[in-house]
N, C-alpha and C. Protein backbone atom coordinates (compact mmCIF):
# COMPACT_ATOMS: atom_id res chain seq x y z
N UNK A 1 0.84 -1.18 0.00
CA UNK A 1 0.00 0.00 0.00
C UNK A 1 0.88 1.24 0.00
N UNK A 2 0.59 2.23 -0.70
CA UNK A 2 0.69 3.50 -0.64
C UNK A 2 0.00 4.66 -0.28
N UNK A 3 0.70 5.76 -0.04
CA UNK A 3 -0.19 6.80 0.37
C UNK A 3 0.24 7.93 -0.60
N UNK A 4 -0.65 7.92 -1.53
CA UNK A 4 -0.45 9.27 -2.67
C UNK A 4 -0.85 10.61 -1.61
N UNK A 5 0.02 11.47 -2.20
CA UNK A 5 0.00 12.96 -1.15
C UNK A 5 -0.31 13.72 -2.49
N UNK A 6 -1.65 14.79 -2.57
CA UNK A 6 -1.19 15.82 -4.01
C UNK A 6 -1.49 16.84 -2.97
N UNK A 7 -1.04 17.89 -3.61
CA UNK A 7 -1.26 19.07 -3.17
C UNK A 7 -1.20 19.55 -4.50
N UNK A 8 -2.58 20.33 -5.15
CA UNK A 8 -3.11 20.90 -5.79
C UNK A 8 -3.17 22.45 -5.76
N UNK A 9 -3.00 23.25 -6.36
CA UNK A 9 -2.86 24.87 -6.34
C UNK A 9 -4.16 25.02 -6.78
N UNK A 10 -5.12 24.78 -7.75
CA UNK A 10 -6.41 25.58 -8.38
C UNK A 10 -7.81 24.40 -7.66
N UNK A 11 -7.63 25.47 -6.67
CA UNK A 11 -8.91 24.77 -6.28
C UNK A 11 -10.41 24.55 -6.89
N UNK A 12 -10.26 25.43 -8.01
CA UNK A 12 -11.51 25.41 -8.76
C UNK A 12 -11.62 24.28 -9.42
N UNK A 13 -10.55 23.48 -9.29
CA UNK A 13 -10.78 21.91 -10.13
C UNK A 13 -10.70 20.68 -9.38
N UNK A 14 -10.77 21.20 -7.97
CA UNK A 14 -11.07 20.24 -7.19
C UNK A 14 -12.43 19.10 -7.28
N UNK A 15 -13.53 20.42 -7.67
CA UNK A 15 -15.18 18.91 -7.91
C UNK A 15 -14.55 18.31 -9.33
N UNK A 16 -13.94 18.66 -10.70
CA UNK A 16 -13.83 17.67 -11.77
C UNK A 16 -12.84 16.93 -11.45
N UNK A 17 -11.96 16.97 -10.40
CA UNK A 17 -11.24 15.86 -9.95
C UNK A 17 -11.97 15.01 -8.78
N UNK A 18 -12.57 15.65 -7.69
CA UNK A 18 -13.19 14.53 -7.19
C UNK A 18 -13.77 13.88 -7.85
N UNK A 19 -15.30 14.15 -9.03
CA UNK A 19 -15.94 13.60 -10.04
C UNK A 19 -15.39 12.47 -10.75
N UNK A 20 -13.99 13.01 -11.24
CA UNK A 20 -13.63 11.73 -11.72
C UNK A 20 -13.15 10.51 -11.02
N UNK A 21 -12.11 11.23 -9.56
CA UNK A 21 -12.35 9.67 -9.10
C UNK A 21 -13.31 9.31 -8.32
N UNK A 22 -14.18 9.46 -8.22
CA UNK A 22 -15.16 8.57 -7.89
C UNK A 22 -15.79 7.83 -8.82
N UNK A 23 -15.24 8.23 -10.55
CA UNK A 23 -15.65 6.87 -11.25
C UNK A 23 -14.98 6.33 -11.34
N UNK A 24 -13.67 5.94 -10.72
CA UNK A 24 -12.60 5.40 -10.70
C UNK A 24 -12.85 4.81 -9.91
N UNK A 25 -13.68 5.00 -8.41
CA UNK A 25 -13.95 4.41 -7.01
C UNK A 25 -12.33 4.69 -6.27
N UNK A 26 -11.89 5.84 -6.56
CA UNK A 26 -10.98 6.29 -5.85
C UNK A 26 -11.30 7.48 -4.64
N UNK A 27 -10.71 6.73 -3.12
CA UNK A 27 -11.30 8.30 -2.19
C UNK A 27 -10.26 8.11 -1.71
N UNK A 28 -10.34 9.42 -1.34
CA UNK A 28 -9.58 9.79 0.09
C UNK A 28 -10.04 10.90 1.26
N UNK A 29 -9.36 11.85 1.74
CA UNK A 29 -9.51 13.06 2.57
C UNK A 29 -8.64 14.31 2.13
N UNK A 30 -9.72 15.33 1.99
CA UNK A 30 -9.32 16.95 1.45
C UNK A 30 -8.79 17.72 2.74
N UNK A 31 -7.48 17.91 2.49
CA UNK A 31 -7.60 19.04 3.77
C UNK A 31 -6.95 20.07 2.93
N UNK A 32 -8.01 21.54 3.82
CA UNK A 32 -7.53 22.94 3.39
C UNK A 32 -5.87 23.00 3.70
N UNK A 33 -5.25 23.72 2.91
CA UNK A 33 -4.22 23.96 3.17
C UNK A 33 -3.43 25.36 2.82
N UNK A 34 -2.09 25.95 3.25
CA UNK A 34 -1.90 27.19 2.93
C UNK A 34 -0.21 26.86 2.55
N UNK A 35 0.21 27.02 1.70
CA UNK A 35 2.05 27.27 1.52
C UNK A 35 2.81 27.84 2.58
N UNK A 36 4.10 27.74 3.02
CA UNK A 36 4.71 28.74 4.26
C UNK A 36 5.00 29.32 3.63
N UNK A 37 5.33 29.34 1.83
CA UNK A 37 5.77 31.21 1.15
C UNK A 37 4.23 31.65 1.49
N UNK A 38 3.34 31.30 1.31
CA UNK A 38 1.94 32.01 1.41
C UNK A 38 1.94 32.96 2.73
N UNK A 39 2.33 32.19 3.90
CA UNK A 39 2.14 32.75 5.14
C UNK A 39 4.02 33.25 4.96
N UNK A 40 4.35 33.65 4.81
CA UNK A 40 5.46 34.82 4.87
C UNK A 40 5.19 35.70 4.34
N UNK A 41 4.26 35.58 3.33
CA UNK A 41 4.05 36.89 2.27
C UNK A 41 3.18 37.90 3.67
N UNK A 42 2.17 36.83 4.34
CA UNK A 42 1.24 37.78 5.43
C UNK A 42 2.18 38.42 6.48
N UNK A 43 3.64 37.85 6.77
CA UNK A 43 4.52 38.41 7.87
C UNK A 43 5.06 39.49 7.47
N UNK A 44 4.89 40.03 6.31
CA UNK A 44 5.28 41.56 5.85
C UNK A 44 7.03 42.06 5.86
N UNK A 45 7.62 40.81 6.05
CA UNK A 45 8.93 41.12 5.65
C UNK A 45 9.41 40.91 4.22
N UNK A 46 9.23 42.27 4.16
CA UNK A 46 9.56 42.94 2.84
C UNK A 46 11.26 42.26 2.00
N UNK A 47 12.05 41.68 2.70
CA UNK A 47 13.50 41.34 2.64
C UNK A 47 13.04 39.93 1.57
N UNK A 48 12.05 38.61 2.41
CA UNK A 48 12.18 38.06 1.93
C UNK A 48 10.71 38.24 0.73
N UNK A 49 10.06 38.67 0.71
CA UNK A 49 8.93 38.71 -0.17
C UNK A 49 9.19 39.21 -1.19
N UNK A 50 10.14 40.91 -1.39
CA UNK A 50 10.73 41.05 -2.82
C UNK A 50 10.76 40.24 -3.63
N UNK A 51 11.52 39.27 -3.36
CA UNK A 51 12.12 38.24 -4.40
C UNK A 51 11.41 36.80 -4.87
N UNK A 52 10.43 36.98 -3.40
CA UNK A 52 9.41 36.00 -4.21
C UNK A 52 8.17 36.56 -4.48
N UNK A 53 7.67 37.82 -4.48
CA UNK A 53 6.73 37.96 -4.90
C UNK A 53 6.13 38.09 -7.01
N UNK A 54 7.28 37.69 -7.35
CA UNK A 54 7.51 37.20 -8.49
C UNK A 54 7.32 36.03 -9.13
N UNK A 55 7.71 35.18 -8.13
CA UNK A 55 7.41 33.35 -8.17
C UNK A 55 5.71 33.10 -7.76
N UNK A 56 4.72 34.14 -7.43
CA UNK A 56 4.02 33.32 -6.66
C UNK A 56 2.31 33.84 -7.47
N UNK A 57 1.45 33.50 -7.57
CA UNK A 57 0.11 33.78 -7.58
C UNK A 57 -0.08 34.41 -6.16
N UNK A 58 -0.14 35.64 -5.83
CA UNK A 58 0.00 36.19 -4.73
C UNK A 58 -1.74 36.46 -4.00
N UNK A 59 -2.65 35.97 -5.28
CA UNK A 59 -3.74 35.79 -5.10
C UNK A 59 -4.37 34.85 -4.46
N UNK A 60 -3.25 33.77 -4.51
CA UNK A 60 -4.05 32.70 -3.94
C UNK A 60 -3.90 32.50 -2.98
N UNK A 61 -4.62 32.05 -2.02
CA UNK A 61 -4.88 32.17 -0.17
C UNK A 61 -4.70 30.91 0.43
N UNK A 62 -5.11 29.32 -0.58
CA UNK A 62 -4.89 28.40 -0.08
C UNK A 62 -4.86 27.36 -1.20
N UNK A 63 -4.70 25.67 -0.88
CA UNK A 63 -4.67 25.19 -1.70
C UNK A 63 -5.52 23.81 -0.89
N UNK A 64 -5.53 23.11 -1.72
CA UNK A 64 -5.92 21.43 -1.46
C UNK A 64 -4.55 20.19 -1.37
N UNK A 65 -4.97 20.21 -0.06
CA UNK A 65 -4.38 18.48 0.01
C UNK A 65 -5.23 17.62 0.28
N UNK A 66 -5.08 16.26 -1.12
CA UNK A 66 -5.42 15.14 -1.13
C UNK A 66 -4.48 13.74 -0.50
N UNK A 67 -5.54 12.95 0.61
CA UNK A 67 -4.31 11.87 0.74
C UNK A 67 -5.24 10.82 0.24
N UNK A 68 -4.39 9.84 -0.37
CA UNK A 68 -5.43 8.62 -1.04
C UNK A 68 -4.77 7.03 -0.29
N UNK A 69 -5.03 6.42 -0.34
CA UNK A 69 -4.52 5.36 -0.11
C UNK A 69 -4.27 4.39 -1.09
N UNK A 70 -3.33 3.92 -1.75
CA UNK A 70 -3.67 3.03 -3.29
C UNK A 70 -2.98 2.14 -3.21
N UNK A 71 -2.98 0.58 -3.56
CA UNK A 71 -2.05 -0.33 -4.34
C UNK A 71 -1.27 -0.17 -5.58
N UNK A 72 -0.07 0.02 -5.49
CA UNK A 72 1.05 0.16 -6.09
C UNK A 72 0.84 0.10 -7.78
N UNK A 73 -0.29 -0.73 -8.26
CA UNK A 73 -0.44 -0.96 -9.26
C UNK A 73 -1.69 0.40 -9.78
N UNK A 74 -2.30 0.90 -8.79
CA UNK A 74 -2.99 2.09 -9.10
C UNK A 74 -1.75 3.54 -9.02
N UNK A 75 -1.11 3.56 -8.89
CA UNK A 75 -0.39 4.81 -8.77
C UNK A 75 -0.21 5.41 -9.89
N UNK A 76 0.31 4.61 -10.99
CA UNK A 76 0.32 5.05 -12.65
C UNK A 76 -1.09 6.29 -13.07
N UNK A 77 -2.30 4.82 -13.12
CA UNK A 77 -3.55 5.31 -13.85
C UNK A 77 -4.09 6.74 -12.56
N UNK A 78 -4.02 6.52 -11.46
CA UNK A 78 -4.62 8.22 -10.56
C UNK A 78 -3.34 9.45 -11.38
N UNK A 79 -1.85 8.84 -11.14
CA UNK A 79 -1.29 10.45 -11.35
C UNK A 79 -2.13 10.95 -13.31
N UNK A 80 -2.24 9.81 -13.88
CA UNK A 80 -3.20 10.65 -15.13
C UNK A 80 -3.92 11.19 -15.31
N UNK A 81 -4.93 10.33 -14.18
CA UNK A 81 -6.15 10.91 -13.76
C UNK A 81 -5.92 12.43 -13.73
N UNK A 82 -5.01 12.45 -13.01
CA UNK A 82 -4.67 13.74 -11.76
C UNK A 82 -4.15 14.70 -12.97
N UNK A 83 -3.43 14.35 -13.47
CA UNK A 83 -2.42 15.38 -14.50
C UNK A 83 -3.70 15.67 -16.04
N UNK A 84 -4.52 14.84 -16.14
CA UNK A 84 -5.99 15.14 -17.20
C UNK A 84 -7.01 16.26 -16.79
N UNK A 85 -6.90 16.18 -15.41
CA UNK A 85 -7.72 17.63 -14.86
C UNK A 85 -6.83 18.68 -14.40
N UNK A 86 -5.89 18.41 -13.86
CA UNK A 86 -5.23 19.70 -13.91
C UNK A 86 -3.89 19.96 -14.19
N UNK A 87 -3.58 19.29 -14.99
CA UNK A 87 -2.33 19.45 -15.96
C UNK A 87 -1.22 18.81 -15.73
N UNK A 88 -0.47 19.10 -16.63
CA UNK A 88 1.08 18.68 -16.39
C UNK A 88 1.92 19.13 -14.98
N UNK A 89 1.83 18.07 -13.79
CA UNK A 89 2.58 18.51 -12.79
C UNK A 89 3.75 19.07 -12.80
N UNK A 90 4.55 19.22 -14.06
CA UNK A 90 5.80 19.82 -14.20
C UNK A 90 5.67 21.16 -14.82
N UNK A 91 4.44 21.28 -15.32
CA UNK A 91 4.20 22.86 -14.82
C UNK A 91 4.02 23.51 -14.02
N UNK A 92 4.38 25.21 -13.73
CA UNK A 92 4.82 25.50 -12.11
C UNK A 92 3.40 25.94 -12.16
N UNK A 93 2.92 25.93 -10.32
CA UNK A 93 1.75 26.20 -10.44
C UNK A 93 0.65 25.54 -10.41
N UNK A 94 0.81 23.98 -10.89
CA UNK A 94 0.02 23.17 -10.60
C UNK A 94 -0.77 22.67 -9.67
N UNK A 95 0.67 21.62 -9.17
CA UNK A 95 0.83 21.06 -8.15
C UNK A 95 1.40 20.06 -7.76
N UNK A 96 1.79 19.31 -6.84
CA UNK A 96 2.70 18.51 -6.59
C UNK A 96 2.07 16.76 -5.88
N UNK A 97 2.75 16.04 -6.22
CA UNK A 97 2.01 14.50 -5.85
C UNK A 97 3.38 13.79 -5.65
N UNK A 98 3.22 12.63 -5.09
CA UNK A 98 4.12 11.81 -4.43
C UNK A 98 3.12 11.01 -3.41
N UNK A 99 4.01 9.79 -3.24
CA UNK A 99 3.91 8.50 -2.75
C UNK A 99 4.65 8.49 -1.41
N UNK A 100 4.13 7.45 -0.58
CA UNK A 100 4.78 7.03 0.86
C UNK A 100 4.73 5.32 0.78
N UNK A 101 5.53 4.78 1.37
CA UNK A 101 4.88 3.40 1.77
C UNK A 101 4.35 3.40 3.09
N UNK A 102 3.61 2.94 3.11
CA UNK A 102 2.79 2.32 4.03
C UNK A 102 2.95 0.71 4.98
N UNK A 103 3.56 0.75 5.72
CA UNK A 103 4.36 -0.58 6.41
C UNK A 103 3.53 -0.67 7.39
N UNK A 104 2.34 -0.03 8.23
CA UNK A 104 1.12 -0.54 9.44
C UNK A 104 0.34 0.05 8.63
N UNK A 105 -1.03 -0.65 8.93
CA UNK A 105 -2.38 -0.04 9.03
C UNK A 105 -3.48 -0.75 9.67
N UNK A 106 -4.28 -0.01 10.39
CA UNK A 106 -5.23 -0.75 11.08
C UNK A 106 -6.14 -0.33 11.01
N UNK A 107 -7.71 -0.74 10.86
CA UNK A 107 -8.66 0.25 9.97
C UNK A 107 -9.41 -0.51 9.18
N UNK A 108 -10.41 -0.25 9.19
CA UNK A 108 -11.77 -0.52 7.86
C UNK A 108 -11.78 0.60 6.87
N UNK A 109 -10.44 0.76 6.02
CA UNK A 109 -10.60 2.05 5.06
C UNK A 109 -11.68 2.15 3.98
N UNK A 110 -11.62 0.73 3.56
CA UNK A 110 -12.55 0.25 2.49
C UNK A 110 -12.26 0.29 0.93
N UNK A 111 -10.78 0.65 1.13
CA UNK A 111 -10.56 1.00 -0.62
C UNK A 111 -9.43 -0.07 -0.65
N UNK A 112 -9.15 -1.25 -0.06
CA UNK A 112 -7.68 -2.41 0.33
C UNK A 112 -8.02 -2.88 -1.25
N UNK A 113 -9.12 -3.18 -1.90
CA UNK A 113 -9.18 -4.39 -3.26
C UNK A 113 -9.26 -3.23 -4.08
N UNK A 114 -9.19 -4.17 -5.30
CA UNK A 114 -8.49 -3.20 -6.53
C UNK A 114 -9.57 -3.14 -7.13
């Protein structure tokens, strides 16, 4: 088992990504989330924000983290999933995904069969 981590930047495509996996019968748990450049930009030190206020959508206030739980053999077909609604993760801006292994679990998650 794995634990896919995304963290998503455009939250406006969060329902056509939930939508789709759930025809996938893929879940997990959304948590709100905020960047620490995000929360430096609010600490008003001007020293370090200059230089990134260039790098950043300075508009945006928060983002989405998804955690999923998957068998190794689903990891391929979700990051497509994932990269079909909101793009090429190697574009900046996106968002970012990655894997954990998973060595305990104890739990009725309900998503263990493929």
């Amino acid at each position: 088992m794995r634990l896919m981590v995304l963290v998503m930047h455009d939250v406006n495509k969060l329902e056509p990504l939930i939508s789709r996996f759930k025809d996938e019968n893929i879940s997990g748990t959304i948590i709100n989330s905020t960047g620490m450049i995000q929360t430096l930009f609010g600490m008003n030190d001007e020293a370090i924000i200059g230089s990134l206020r260039q790098l950043l959508d300075m508009n945006r206030e928060e983002n989405r983290t998804i955690l999923i739980l998957l068998r190794e053999s689903k990891i391929r077909r979700t990051v497509n999933i994932i990269e079909e609604i909101i793009g090429d993760l190697d574009t900046p801006n996106t968002g970012v995904v990655f894997t954990v292994p998973i060595d305990f679990m104890k739990g009725a998650y309900g998503l263990i069969e493929d």
